[in-house]
Protein backbone atom coordinates (compact mmCIF):
# COMPACT_ATOMS: atom_id res chain seq x y z
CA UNK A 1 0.00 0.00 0.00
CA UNK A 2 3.01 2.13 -0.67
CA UNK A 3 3.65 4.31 -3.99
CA UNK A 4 4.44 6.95 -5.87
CA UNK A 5 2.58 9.72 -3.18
CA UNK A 6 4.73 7.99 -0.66
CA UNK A 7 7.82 8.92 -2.63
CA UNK A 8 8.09 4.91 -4.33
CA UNK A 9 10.12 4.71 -7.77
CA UNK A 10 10.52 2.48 -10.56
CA UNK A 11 13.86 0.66 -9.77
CA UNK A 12 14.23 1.93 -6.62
CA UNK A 13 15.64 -1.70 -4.48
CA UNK A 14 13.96 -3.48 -1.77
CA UNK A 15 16.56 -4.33 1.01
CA UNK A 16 16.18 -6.22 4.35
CA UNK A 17 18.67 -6.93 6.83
CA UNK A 18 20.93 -8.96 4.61
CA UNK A 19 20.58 -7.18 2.01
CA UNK A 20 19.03 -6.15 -1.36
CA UNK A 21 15.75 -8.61 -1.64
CA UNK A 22 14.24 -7.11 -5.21
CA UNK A 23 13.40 -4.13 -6.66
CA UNK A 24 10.56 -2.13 -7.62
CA UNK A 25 9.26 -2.92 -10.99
CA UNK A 26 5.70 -1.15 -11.22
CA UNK A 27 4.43 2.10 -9.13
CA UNK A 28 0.73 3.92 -9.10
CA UNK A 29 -0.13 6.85 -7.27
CA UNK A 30 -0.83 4.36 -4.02
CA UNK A 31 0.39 1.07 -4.77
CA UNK A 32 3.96 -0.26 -5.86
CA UNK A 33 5.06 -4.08 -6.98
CA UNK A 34 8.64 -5.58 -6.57
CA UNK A 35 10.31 -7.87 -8.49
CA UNK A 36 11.69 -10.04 -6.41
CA UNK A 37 16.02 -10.91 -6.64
CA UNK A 38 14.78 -15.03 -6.96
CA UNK A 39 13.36 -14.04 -10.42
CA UNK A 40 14.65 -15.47 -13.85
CA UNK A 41 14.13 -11.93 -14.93
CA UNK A 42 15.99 -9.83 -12.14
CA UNK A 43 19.34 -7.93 -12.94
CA UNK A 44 21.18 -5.71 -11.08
CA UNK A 45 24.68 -3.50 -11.73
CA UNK A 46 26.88 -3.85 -8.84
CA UNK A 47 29.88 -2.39 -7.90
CA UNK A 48 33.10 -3.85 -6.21
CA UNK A 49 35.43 -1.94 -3.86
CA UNK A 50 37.76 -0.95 -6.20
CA UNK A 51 35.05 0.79 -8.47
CA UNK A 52 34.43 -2.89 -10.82
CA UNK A 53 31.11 -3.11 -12.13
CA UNK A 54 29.34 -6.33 -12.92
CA UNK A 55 26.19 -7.83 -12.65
CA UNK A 56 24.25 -10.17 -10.37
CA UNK A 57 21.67 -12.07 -11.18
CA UNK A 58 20.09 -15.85 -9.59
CA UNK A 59 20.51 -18.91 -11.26
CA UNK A 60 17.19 -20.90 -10.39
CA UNK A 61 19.43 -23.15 -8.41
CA UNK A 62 20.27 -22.54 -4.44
CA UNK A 63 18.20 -19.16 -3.34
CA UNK A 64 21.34 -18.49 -0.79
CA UNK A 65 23.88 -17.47 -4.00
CA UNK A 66 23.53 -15.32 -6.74
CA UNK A 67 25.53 -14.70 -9.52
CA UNK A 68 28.16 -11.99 -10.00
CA UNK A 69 29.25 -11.82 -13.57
CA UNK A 70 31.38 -9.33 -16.02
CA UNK A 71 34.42 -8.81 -13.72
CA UNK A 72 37.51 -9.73 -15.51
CA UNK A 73 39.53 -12.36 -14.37
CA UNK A 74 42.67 -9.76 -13.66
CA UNK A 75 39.93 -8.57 -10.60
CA UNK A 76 40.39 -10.03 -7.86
CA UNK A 77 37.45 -9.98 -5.80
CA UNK A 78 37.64 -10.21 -2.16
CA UNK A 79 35.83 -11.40 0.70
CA UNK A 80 32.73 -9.13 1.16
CA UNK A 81 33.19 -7.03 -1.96
């Protein structure tokens, strides 16, 4: 019951605790839908420490892991980036 009055955006990410959890794919006035990370269909840029930029997206597989992809191998990515 949350949307665009209430300041919701297209895009904008849905985060718990532990992190992001989806993001918001479809706003009216008073309403707003998310799309949830544990979607075939969800993408999102992400950004190492160092300034890399990839992408993460789920695999359909274990709903613990996701995906990071387009770092080059000379990246080394660290614990907790």
């Amino acid at each position: 019951n949350v949307g665009a009055a209430e300041g919701i955006r297209r895009n904008m990410a849905v985060v718990n605790d532990k992190g992001i959890v989806g993001k918001i794919s479809h706003v009216s006035e008073h309403y707003s839908v998310a799309l949830s990370a544990l979607s075939d269909k969800f993408v999102v840029s992400a950004m190492l420490g160092d300034g890399t930029v990839g992408k993460i997206m789920w695999d359909g597989k274990d709903p613990e892991f996701v995906t990071l992809s387009g770092i080059p191998q000379s990246v080394k990515v660290k614990p907790l980036d």
